[in-house]
Protein backbone atom coordinates (compact mmCIF):
# COMPACT_ATOMS: atom_id res chain seq x y z
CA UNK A 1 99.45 77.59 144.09
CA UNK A 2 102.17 74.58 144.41
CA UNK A 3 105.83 74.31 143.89
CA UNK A 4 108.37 71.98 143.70
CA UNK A 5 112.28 71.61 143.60
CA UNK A 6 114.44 68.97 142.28
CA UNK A 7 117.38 67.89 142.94
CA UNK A 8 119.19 67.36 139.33
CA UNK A 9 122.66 67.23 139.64
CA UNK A 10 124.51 66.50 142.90
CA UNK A 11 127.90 66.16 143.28
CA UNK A 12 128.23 67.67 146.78
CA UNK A 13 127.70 64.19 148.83
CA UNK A 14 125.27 62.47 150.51
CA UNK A 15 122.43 64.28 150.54
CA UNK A 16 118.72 63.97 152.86
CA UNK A 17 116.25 66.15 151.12
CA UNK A 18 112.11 65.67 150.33
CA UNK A 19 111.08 63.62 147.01
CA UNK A 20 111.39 65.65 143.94
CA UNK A 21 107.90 65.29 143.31
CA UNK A 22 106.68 66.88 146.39
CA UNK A 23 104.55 69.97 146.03
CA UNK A 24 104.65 72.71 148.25
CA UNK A 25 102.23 75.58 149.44
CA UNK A 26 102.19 78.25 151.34
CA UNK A 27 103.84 77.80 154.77
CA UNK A 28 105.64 74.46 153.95
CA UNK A 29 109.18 74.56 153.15
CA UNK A 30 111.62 71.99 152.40
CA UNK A 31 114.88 71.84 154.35
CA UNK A 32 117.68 69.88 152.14
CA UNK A 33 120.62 68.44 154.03
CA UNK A 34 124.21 68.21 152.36
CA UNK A 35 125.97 66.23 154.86
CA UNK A 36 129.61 67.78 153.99
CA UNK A 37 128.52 71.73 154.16
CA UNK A 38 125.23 72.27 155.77
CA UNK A 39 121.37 72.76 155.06
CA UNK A 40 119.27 74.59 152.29
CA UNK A 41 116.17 75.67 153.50
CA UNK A 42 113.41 76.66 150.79
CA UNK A 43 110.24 78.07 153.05
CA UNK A 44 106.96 79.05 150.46
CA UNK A 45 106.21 82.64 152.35
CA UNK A 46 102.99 83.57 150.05
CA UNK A 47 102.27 86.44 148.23
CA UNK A 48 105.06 89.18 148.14
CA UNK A 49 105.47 92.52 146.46
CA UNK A 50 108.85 93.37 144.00
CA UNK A 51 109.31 90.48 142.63
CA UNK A 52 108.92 89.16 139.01
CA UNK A 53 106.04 86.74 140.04
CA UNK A 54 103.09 86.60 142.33
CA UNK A 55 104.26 83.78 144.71
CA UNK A 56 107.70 84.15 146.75
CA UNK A 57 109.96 81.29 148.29
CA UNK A 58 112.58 82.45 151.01
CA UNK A 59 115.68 80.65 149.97
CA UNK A 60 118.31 80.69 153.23
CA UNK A 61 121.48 78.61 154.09
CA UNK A 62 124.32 79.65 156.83
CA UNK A 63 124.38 83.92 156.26
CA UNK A 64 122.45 83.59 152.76
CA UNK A 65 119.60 84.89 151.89
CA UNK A 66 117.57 85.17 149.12
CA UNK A 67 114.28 84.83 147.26
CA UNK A 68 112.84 82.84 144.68
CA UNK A 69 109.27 83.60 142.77
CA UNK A 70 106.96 81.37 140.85
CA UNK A 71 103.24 81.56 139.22
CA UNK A 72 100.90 79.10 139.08
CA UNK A 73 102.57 75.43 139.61
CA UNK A 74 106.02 76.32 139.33
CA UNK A 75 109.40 74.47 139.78
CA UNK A 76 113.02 75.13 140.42
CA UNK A 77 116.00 72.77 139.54
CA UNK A 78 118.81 72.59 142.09
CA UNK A 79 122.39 71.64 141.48
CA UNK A 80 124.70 70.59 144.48
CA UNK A 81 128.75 71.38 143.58
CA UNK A 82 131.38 69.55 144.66
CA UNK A 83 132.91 73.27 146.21
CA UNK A 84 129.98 73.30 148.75
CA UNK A 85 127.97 75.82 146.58
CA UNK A 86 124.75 75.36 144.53
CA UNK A 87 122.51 76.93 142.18
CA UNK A 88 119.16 77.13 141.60
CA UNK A 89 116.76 77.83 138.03
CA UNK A 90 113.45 78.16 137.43
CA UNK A 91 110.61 80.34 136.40
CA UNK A 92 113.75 82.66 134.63
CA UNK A 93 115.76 83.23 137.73
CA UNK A 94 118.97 81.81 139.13
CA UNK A 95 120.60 81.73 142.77
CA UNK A 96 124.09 81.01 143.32
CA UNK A 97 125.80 80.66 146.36
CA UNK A 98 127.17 78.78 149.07
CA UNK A 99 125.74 75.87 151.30
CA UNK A 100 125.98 76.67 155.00
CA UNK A 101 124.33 76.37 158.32
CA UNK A 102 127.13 74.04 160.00
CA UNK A 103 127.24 70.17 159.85
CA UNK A 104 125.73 69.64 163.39
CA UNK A 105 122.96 67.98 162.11
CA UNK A 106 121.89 64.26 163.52
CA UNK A 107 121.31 61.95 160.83
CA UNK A 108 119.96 58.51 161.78
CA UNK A 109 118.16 55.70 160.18
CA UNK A 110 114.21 54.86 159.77
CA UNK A 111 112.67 52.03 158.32
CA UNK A 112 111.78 51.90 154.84
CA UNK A 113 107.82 51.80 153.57
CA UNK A 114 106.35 51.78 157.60
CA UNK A 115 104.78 53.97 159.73
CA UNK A 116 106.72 55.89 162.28
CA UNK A 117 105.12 57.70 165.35
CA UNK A 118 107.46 61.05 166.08
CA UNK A 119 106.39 62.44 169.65
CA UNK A 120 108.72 66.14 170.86
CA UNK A 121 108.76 67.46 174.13
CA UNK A 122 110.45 70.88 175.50
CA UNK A 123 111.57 71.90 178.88
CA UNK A 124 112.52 75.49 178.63
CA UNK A 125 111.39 78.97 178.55
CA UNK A 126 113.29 79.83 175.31
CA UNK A 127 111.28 78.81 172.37
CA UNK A 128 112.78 75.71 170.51
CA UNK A 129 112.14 74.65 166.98
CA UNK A 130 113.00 71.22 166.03
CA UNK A 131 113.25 70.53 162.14
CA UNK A 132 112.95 66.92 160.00
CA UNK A 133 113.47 65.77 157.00
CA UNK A 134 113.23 62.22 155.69
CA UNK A 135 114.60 61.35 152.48
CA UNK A 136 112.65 60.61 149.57
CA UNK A 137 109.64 61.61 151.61
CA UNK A 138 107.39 64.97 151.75
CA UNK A 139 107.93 68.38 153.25
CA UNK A 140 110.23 68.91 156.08
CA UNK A 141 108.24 68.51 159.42
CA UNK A 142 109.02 71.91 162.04
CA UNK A 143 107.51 72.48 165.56
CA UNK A 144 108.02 75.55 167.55
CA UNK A 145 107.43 75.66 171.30
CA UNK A 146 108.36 76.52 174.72
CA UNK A 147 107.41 75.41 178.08
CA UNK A 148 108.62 73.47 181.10
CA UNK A 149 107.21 69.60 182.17
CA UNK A 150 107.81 67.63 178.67
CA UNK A 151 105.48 70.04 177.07
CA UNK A 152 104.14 68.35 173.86
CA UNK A 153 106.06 69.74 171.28
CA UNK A 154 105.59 67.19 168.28
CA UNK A 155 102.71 64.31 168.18
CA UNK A 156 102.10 63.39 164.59
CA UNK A 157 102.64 59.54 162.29
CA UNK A 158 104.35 59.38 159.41
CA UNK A 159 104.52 56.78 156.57
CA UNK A 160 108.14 56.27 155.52
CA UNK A 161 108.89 56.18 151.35
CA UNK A 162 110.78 53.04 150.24
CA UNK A 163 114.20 51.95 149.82
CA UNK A 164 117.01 50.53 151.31
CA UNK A 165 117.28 49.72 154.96
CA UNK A 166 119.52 50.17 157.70
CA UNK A 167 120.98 52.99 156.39
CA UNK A 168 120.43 57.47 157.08
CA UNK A 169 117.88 58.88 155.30
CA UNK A 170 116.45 61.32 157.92
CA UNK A 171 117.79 64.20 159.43
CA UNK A 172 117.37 66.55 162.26
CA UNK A 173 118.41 70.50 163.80
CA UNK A 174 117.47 71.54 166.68
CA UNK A 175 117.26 75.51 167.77
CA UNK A 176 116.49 77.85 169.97
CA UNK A 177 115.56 81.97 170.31
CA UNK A 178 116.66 83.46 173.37
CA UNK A 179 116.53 86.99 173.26
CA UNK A 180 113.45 87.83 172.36
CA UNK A 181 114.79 89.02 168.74
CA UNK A 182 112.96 86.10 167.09
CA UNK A 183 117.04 85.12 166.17
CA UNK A 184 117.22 81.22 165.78
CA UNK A 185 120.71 79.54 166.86
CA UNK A 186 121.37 75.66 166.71
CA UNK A 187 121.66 74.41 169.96
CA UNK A 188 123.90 71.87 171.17
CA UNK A 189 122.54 68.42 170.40
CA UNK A 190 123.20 65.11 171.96
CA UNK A 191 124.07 62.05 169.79
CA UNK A 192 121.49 59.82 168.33
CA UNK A 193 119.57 57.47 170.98
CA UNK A 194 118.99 54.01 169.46
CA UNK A 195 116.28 51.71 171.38
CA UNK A 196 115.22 48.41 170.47
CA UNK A 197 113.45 45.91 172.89
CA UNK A 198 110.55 43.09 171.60
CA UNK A 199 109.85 44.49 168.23
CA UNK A 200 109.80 48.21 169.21
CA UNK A 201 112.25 50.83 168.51
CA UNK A 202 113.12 54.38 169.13
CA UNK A 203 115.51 56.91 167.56
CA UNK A 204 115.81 59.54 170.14
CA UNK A 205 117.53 63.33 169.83
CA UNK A 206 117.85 66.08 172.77
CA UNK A 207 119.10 69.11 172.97
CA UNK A 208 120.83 71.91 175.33
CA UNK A 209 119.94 75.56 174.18
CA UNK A 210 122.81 76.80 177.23
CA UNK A 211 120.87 77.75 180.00
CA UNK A 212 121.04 75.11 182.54
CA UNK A 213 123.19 72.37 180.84
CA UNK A 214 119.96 69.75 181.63
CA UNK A 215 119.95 68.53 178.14
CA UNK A 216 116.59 68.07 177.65
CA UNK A 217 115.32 71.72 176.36
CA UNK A 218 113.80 69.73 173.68
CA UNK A 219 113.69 66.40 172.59
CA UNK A 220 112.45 64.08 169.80
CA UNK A 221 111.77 60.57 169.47
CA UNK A 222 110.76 58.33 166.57
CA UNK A 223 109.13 55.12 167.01
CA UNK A 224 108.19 52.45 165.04
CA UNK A 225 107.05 48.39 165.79
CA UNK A 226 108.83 45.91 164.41
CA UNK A 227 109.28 41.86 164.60
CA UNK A 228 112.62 40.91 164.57
């Protein structure tokens, strides 16, 4: 079973969130970032009892959360107020609330219709999860992961959508769990890294989850070739 969601109406600023034609399944989620207020994150967790349809979608942002259900291919509209709160239709339900998650998100700029390498690492015994989304493309990218020695957290290529250049349309959190409790909380993250030498570049992200102040608990890089 797929879904989508589509952004119809936004009025809550710039905004890095999937295509609207992107269809989900289970275990893929799409993580839309409103640059003024926060993150939406709309994860497809299967099958679920209680609800008015067979399929559920957890629907969380800052201390919200709620579900949405669907049957067969089903799609939900999402509206983005100037107030910082939204609302999302579909399959006879609607959500209401407020956008949140904080603003610490890195935003940073890929190049339009190319194909971008994305390599993560981690250093740490806490488990990290790193989350992307590029705009206008499919469903956000996550990796979980823990370990010391640039463990290989992400290794996977990616073919950017068109439009513009030289401007942000992807975005990144990075988090951490520390007490066991399976509780993720963003860690702190350093500004965007931006490489360019001969035709390559690199937009590079790390992050401190608090233990040792190291900065590199986990890191990701995105790379791409390109003649000047």
């Amino acid at each position: 079973m797929t879904w989508s969601v589509n952004v119809i109406n936004n009025t809550g600023g710039p905004v890095i969130s999937p295509a609207n034609s992107t269809l989900y399944v289970q275990g893929t989620q799409a993580v839309i970032f409103v640059q003024r207020f926060g993150y939406i994150t709309l994860l497809d967790i299967g099958h679920q009892n209680g609800g008015p349809h067979y399929w559920c979608v957890s629907v969380t942002t800052g201390g919200y959360n709620n579900r949405w259900w669907y049957d067969g291919q089903g799609a939900c509209d999402l509206v983005l107020n100037p107030d910082g709160t939204f609302n999302l239709s579909g399959q006879g339900q609607t959500l209401h609330g407020v956008i949140g998650g904080g603003t610490d998100a890195r935003f940073f700029d890929l190049p339009p219709s190319h194909r971008v390498y994305i390599t993560g690492v981690t250093n740490a015994l806490w488990n990290q999860r790193v989350t992307l989304t590029v705009n206008g493309g499919g469903p956000s990218m996550q990796w979980v992961g823990a370990g010391e020695g640039n463990r290989e957290l992400a290794h996977q290529t990616i073919d950017t959508p068109p439009g513009p250049a030289g401007q942000n349309n992807a975005a990144v959190i990075m988090e951490h769990a520390n007490n066991g409790s399976g509780a993720w909380v963003m860690s702190n993250m350093s500004g965007v890294g931006k490489y360019g030498l001969l035709g390559y570049n690199m937009r590079m992200v790390v992050s401190e989850d608090g233990a040792d102040q190291d900065y590199n608990d986990s890191g990701l890089a995105c790379q791409w070739w390109m003649l000047p």
